[in-house]
Each structure stands twice: as structure tokens, then as C-alpha cells.
PDB file of N, CA and C in Angstrom:
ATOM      1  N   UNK A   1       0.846  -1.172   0.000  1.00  0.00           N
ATOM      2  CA  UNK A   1       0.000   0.000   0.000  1.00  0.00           C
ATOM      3  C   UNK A   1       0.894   1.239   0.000  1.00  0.00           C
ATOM      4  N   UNK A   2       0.631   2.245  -0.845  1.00  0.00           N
ATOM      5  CA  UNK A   2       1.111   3.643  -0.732  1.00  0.00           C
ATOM      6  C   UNK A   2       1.322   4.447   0.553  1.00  0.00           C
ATOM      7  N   UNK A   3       2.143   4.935   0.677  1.00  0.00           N
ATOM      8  CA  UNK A   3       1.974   5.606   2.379  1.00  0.00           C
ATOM      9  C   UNK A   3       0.918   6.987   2.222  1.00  0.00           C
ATOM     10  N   UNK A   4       0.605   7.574   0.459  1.00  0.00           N
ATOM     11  CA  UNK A   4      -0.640   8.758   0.806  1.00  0.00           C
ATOM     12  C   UNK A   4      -1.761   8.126   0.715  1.00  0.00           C
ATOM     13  N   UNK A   5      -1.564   6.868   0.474  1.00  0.00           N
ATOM     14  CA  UNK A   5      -3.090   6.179   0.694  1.00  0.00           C
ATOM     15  C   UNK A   5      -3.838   5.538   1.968  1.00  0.00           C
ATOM     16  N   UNK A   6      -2.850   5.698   2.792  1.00  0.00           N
ATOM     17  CA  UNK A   6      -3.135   5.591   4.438  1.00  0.00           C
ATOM     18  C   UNK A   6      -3.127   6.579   5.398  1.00  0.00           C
ATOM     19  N   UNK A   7      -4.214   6.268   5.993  1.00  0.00           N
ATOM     20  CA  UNK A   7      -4.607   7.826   6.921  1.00  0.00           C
ATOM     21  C   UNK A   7      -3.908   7.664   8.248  1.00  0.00           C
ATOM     22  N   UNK A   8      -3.949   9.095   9.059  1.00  0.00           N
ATOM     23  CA  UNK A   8      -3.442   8.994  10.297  1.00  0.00           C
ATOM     24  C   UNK A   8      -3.220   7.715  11.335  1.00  0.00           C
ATOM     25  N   UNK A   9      -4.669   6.996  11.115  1.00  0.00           N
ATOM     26  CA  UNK A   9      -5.097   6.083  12.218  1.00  0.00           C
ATOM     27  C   UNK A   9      -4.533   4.552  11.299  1.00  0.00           C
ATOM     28  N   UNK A  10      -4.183   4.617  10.662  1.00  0.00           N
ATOM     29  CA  UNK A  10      -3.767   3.108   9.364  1.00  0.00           C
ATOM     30  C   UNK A  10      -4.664   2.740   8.904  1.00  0.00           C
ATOM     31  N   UNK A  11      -6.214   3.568   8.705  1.00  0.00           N
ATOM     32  CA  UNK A  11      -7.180   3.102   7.492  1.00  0.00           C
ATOM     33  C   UNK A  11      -6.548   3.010   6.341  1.00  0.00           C
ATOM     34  N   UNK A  12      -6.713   2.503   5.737  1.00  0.00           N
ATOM     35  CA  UNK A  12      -6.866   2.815   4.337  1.00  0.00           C
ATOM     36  C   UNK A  12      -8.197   3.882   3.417  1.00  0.00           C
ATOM     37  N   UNK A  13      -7.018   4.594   2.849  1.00  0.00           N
ATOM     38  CA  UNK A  13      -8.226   5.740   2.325  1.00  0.00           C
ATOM     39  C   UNK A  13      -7.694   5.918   0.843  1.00  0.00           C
ATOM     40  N   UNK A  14      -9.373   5.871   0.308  1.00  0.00           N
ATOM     41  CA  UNK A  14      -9.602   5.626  -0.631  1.00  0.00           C
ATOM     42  C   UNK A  14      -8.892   7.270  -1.520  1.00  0.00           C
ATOM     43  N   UNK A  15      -8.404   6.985  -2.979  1.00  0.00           N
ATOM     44  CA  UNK A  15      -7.905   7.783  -3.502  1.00  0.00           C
ATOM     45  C   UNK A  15      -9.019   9.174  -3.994  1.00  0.00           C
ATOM     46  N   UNK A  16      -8.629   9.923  -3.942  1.00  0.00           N
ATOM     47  CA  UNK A  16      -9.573  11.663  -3.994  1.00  0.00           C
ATOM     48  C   UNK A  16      -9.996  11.685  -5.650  1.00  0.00           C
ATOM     49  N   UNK A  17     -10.879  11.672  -5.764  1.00  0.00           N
ATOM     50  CA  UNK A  17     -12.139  11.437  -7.083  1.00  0.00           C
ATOM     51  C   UNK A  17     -12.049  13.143  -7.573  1.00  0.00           C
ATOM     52  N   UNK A  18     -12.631  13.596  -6.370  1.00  0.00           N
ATOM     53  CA  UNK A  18     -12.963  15.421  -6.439  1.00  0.00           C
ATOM     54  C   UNK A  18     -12.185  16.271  -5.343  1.00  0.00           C
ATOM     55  N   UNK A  19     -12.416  17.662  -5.592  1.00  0.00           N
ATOM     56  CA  UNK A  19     -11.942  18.694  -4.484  1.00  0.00           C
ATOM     57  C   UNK A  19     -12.993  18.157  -3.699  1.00  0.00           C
ATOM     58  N   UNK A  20     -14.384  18.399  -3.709  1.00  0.00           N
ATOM     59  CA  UNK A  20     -15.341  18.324  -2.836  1.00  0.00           C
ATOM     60  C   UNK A  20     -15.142  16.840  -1.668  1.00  0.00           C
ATOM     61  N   UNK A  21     -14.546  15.980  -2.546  1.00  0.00           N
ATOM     62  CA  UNK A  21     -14.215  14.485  -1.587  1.00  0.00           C
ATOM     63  C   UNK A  21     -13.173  15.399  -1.119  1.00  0.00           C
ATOM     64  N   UNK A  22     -12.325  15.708  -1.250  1.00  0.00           N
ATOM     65  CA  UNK A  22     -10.875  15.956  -0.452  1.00  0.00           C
ATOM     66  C   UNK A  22     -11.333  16.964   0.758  1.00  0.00           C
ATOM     67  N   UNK A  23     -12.105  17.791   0.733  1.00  0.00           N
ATOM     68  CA  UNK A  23     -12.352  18.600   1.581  1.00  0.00           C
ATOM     69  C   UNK A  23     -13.048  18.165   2.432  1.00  0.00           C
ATOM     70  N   UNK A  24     -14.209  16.920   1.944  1.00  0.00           N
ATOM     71  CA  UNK A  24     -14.822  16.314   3.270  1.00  0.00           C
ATOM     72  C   UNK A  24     -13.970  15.263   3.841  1.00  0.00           C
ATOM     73  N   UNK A  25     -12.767  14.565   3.022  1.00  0.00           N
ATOM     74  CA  UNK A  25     -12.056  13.417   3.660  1.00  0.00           C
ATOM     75  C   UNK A  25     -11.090  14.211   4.990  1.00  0.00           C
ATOM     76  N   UNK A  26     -10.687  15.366   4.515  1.00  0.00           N
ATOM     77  CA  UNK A  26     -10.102  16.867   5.746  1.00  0.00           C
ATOM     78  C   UNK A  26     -11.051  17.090   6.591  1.00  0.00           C
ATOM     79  N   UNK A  27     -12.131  17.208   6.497  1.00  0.00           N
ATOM     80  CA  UNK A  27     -13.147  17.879   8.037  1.00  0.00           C
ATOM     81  C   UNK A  27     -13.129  16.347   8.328  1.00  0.00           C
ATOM     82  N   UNK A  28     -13.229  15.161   7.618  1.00  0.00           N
ATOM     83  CA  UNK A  28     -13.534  14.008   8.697  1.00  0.00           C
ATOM     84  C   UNK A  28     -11.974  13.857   9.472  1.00  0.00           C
ATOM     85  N   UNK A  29     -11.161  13.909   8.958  1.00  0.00           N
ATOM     86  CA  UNK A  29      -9.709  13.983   9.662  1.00  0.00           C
ATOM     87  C   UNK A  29      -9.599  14.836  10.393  1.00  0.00           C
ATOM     88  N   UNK A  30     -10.196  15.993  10.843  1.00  0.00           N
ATOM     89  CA  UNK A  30      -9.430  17.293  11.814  1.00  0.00           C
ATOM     90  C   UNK A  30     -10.861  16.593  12.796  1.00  0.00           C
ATOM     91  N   UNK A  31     -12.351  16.109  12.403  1.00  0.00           N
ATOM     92  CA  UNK A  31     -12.921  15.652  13.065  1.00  0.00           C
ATOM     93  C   UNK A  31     -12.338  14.333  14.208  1.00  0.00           C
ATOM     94  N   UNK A  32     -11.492  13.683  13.785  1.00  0.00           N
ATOM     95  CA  UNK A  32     -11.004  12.137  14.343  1.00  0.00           C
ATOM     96  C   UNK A  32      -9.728  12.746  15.187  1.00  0.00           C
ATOM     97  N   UNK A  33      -8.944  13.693  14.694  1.00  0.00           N
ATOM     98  CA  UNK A  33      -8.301  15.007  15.858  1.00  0.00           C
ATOM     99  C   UNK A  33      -8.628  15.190  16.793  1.00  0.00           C
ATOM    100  N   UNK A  34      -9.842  16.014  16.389  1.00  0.00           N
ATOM    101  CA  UNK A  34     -10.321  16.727  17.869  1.00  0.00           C
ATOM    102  C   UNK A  34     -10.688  15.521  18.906  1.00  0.00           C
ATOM    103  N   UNK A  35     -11.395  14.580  18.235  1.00  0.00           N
ATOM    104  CA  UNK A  35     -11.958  13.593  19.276  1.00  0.00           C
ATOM    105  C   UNK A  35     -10.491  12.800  20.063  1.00  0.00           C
ATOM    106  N   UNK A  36      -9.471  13.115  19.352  1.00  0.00           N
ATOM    107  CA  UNK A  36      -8.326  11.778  19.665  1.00  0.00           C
ATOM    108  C   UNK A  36      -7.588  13.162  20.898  1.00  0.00           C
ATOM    109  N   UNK A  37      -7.331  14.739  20.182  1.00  0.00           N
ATOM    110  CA  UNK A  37      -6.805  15.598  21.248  1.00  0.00           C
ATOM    111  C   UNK A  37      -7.807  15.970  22.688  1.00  0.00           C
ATOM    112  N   UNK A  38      -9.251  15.515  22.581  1.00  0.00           N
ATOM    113  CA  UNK A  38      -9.686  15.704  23.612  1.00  0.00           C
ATOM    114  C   UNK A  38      -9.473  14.244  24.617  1.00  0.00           C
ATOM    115  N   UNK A  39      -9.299  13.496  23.890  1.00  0.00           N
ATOM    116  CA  UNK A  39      -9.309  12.103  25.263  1.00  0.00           C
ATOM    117  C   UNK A  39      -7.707  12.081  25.544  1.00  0.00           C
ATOM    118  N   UNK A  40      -6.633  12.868  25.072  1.00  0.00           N
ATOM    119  CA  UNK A  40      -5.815  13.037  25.699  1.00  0.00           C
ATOM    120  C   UNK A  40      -5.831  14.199  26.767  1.00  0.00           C
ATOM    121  N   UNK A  41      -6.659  15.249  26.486  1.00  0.00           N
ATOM    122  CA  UNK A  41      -6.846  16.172  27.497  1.00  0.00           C
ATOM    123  C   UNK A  41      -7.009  15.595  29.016  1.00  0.00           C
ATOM    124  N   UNK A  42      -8.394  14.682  28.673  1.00  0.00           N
ATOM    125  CA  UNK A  42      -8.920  14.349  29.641  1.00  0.00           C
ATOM    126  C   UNK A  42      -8.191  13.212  30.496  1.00  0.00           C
ATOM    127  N   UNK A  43      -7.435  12.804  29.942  1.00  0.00           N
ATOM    128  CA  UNK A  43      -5.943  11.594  30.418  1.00  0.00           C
ATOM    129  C   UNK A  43      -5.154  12.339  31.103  1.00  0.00           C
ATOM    130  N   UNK A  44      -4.771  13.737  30.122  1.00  0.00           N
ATOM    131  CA  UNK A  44      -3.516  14.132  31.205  1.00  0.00           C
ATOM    132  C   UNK A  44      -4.637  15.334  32.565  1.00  0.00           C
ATOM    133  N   UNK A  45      -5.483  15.428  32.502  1.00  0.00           N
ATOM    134  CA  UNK A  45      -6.696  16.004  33.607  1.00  0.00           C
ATOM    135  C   UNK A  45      -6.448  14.983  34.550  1.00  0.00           C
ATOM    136  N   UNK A  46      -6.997  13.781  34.174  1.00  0.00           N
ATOM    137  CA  UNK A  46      -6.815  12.831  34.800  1.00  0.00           C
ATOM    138  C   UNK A  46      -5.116  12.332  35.848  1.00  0.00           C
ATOM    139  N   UNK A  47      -4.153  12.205  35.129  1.00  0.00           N
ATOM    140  CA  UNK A  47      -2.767  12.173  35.401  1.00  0.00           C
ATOM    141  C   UNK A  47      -2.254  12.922  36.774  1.00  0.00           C
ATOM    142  N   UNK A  48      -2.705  14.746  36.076  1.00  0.00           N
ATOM    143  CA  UNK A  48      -2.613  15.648  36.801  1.00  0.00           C
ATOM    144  C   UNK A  48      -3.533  15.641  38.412  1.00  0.00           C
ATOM    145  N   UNK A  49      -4.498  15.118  38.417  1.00  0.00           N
ATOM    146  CA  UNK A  49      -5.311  14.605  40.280  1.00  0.00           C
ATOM    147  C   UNK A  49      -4.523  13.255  40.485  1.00  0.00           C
ATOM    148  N   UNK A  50      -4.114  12.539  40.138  1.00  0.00           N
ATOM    149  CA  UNK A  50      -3.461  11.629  40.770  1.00  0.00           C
ATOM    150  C   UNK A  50      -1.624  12.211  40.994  1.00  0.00           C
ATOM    151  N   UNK A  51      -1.104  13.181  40.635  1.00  0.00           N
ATOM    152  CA  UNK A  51       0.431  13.299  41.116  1.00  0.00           C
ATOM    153  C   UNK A  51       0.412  13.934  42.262  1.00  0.00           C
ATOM    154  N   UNK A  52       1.818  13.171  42.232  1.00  0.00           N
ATOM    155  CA  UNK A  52       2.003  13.189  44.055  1.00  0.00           C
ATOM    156  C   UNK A  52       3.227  14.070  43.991  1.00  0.00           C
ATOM    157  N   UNK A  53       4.480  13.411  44.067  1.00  0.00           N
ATOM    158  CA  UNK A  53       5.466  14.182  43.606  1.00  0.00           C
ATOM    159  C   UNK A  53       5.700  15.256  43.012  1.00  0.00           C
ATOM    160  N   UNK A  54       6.433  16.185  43.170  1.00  0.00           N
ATOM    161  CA  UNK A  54       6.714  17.628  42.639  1.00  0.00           C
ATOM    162  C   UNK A  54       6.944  17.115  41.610  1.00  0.00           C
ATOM    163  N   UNK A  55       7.702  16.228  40.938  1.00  0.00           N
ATOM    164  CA  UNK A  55       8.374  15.867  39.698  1.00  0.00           C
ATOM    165  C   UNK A  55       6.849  15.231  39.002  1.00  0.00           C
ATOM    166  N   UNK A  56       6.330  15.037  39.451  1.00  0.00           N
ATOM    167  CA  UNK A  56       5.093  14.275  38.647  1.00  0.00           C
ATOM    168  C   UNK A  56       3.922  15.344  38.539  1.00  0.00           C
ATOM    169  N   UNK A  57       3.668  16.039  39.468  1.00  0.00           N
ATOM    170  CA  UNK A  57       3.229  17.330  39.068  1.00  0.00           C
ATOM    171  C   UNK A  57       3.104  18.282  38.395  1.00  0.00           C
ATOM    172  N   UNK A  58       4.871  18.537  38.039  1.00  0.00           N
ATOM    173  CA  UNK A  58       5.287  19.522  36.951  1.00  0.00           C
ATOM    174  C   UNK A  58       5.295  18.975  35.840  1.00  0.00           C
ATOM    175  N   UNK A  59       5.362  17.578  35.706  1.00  0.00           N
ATOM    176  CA  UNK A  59       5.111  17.101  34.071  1.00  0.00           C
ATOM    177  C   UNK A  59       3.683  17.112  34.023  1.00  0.00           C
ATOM    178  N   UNK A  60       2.900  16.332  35.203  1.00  0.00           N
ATOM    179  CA  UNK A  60       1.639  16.471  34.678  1.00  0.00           C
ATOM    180  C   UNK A  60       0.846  17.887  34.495  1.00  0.00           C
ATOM    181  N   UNK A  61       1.601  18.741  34.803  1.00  0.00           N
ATOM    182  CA  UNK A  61       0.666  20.763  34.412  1.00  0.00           C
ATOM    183  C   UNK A  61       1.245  20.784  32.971  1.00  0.00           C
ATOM    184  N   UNK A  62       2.611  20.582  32.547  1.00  0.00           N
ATOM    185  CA  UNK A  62       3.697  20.388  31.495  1.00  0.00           C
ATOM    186  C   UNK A  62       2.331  19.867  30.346  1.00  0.00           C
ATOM    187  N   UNK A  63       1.822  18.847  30.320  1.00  0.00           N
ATOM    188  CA  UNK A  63       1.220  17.635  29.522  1.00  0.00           C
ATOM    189  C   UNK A  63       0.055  18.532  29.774  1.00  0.00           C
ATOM    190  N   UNK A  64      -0.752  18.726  31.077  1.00  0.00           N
ATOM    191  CA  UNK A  64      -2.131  18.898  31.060  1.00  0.00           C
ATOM    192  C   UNK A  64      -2.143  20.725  29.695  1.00  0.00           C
ATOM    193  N   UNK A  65      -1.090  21.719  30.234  1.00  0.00           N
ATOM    194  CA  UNK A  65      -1.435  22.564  28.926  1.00  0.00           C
ATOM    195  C   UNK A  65      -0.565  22.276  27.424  1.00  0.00           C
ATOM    196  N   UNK A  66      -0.009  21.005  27.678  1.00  0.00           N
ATOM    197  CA  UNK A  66       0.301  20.892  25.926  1.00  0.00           C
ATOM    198  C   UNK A  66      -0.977  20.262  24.837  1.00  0.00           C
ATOM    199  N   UNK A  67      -1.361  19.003  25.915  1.00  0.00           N
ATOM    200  CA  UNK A  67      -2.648  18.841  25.404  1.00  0.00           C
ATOM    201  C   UNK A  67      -3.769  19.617  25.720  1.00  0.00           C
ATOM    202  N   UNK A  68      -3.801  20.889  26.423  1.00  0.00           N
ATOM    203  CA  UNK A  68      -5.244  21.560  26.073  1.00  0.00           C
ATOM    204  C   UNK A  68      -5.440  22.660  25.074  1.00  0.00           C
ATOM    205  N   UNK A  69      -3.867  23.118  24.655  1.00  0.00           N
ATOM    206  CA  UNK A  69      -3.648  23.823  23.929  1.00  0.00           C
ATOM    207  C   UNK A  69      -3.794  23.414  22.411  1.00  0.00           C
ATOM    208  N   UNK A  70      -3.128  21.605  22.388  1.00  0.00           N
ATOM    209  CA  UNK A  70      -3.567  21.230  20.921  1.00  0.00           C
ATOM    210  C   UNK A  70      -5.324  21.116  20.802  1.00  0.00           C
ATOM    211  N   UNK A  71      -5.632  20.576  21.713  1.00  0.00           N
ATOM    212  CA  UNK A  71      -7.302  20.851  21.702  1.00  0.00           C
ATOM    213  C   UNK A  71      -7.650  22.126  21.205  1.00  0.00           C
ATOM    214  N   UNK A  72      -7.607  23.549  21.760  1.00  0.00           N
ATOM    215  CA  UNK A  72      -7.556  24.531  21.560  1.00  0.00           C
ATOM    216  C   UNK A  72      -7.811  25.010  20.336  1.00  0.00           C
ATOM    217  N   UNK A  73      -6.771  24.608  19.627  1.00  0.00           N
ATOM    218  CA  UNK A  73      -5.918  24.771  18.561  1.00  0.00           C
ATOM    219  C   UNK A  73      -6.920  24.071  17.336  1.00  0.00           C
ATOM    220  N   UNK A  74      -7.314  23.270  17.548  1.00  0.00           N
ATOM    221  CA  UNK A  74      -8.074  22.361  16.459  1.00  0.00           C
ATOM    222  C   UNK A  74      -9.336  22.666  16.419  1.00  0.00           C
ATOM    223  N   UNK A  75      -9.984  22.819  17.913  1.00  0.00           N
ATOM    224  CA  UNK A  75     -11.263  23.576  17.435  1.00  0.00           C
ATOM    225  C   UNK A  75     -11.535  25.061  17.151  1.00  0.00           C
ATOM    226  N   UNK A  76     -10.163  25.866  16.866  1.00  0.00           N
ATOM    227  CA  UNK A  76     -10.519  27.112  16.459  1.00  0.00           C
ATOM    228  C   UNK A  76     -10.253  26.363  14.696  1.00  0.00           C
ATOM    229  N   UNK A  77      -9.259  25.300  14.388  1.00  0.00           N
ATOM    230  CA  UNK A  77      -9.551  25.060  13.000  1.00  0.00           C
ATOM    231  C   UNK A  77     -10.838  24.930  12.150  1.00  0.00           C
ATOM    232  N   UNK A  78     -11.384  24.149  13.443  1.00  0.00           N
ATOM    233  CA  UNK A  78     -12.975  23.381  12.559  1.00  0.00           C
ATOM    234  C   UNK A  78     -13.553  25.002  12.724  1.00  0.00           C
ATOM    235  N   UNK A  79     -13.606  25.630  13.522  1.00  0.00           N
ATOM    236  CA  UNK A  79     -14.653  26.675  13.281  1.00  0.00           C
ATOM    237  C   UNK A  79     -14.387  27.498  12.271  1.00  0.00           C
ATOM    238  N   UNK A  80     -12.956  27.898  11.731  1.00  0.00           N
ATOM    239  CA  UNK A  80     -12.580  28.410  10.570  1.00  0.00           C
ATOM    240  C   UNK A  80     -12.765  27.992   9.193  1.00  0.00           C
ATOM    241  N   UNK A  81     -12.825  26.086   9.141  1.00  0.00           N
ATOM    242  CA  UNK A  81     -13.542  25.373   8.055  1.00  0.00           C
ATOM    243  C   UNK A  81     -15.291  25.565   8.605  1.00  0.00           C
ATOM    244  N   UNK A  82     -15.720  25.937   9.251  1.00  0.00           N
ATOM    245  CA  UNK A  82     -17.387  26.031   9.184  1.00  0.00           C
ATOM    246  C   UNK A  82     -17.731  24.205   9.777  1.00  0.00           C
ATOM    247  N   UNK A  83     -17.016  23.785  10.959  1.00  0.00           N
ATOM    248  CA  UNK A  83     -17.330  22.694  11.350  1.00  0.00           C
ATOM    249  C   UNK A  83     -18.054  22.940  12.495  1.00  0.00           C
ATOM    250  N   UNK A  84     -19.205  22.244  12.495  1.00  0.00           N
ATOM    251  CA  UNK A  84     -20.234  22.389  13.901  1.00  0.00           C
ATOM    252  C   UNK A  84     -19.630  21.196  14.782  1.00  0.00           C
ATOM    253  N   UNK A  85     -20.162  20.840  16.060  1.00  0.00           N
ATOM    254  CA  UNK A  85     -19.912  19.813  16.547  1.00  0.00           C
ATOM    255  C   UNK A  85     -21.774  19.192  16.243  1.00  0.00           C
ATOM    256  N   UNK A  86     -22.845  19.742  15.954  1.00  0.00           N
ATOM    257  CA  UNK A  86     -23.628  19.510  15.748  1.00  0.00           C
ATOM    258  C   UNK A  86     -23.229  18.610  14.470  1.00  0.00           C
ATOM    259  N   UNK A  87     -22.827  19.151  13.628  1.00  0.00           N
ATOM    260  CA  UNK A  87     -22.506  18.320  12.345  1.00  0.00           C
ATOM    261  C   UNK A  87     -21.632  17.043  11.761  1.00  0.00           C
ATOM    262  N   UNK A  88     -21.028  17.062  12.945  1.00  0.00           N
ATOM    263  CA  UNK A  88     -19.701  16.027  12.836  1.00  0.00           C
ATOM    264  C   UNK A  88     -20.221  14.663  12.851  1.00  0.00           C
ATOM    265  N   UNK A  89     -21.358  14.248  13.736  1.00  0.00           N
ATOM    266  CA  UNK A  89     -21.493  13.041  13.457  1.00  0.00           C
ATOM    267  C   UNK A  89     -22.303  12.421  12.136  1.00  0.00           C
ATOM    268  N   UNK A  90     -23.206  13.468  11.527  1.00  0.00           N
ATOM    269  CA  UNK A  90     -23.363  13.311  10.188  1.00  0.00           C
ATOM    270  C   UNK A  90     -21.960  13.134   9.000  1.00  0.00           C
ATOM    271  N   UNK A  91     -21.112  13.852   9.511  1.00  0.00           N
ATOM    272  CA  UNK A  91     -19.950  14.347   8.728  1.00  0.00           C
ATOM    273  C   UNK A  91     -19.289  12.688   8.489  1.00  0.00           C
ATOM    274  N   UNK A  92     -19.189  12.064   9.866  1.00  0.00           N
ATOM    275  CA  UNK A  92     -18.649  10.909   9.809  1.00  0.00           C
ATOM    276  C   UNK A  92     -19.499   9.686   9.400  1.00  0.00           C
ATOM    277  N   UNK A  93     -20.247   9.866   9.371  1.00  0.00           N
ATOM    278  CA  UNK A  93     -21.372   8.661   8.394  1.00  0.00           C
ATOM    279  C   UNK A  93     -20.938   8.450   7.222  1.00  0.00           C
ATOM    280  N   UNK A  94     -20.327   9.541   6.266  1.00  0.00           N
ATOM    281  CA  UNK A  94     -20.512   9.360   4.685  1.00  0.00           C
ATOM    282  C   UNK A  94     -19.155   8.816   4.414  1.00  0.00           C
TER     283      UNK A  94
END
């Protein structure tokens, strides 16, 4: 298999027909983002109430704003492509 024919996650994705496919195969990808940068949020949220140690502390604040910032970061993307969260799970059906 081609390496541009495999997506982030190791689907296989099918080759781009139109602009209009390419632009929805992109909102479903920044869609599978946001969902993958928020359950790391909530991991290192998580991380961060369980440290004990100063040293485990400062990585876990370290981690808790690197991942809230990529979160951040992705849903000011979708709102700049015109992505709802209302819409996303339609988005991912097709």
C-alpha cells in the first residue's frame, strides 16, 4: 500500500475522485483530531489529580497545557472550516 493512501489512524483511504471528496475526507480527519486531542486532554486532567510528587506534578501541568492547547488549537480550526460539533457526526457517516 502507498503511504498517501493511508490515513493517520492506518485506514486505508480511498484515492480523492474530487476537491469536494478531499475537503470532506479533511473535516472528517481534523474531526477524528479533535476527538483523539480531547481524550488526551482528559488523560492528562486525569494524570494531573493523581500526582504526588513535585516531579510528577510539573510534568503532569507540562502535559495537562500541551494537550489543552492542541485541543484549543483544532477547534478554532474546525470553526474556521465552518465545522459544527452539531454536524460532525453526520460528517462521519458518509
Amino acid at each position: 500500500m502507498k503511504p498517501e493512501l493511508q490515513g493517520a489512524y492506518g485506514k486505508k483511504l480511498m484515492p480523492v475522485k474530487s476537491e469536494k471528496e478531499a475537503i470532506l475526507r479533511d473535516k472528517q480527519q481534523l474531526v477524528l483530531e479533535i476527538r483523539k486531542a480531547h481524550q488526551e486532554w482528559v488523560a492528562a486532567q486525569a494524570h494531573f489529580e493523581f500526582a504526588v510528587e513535585k516531579d510528577q506534578v510539573d510534568y503532569a501541568i507540562y502535559a495537562l497545557e500541551a494537550a489543552e492547547k492542541r485541543f484549543e488549537m483544532l477547534i478554532k480550526q474546525a470553526k474556521k472550516q465552518g465545522i459544527s460539533l452539531i454536524d460532525t457526526d453526520k460528517l462521519m457517516e458518509v
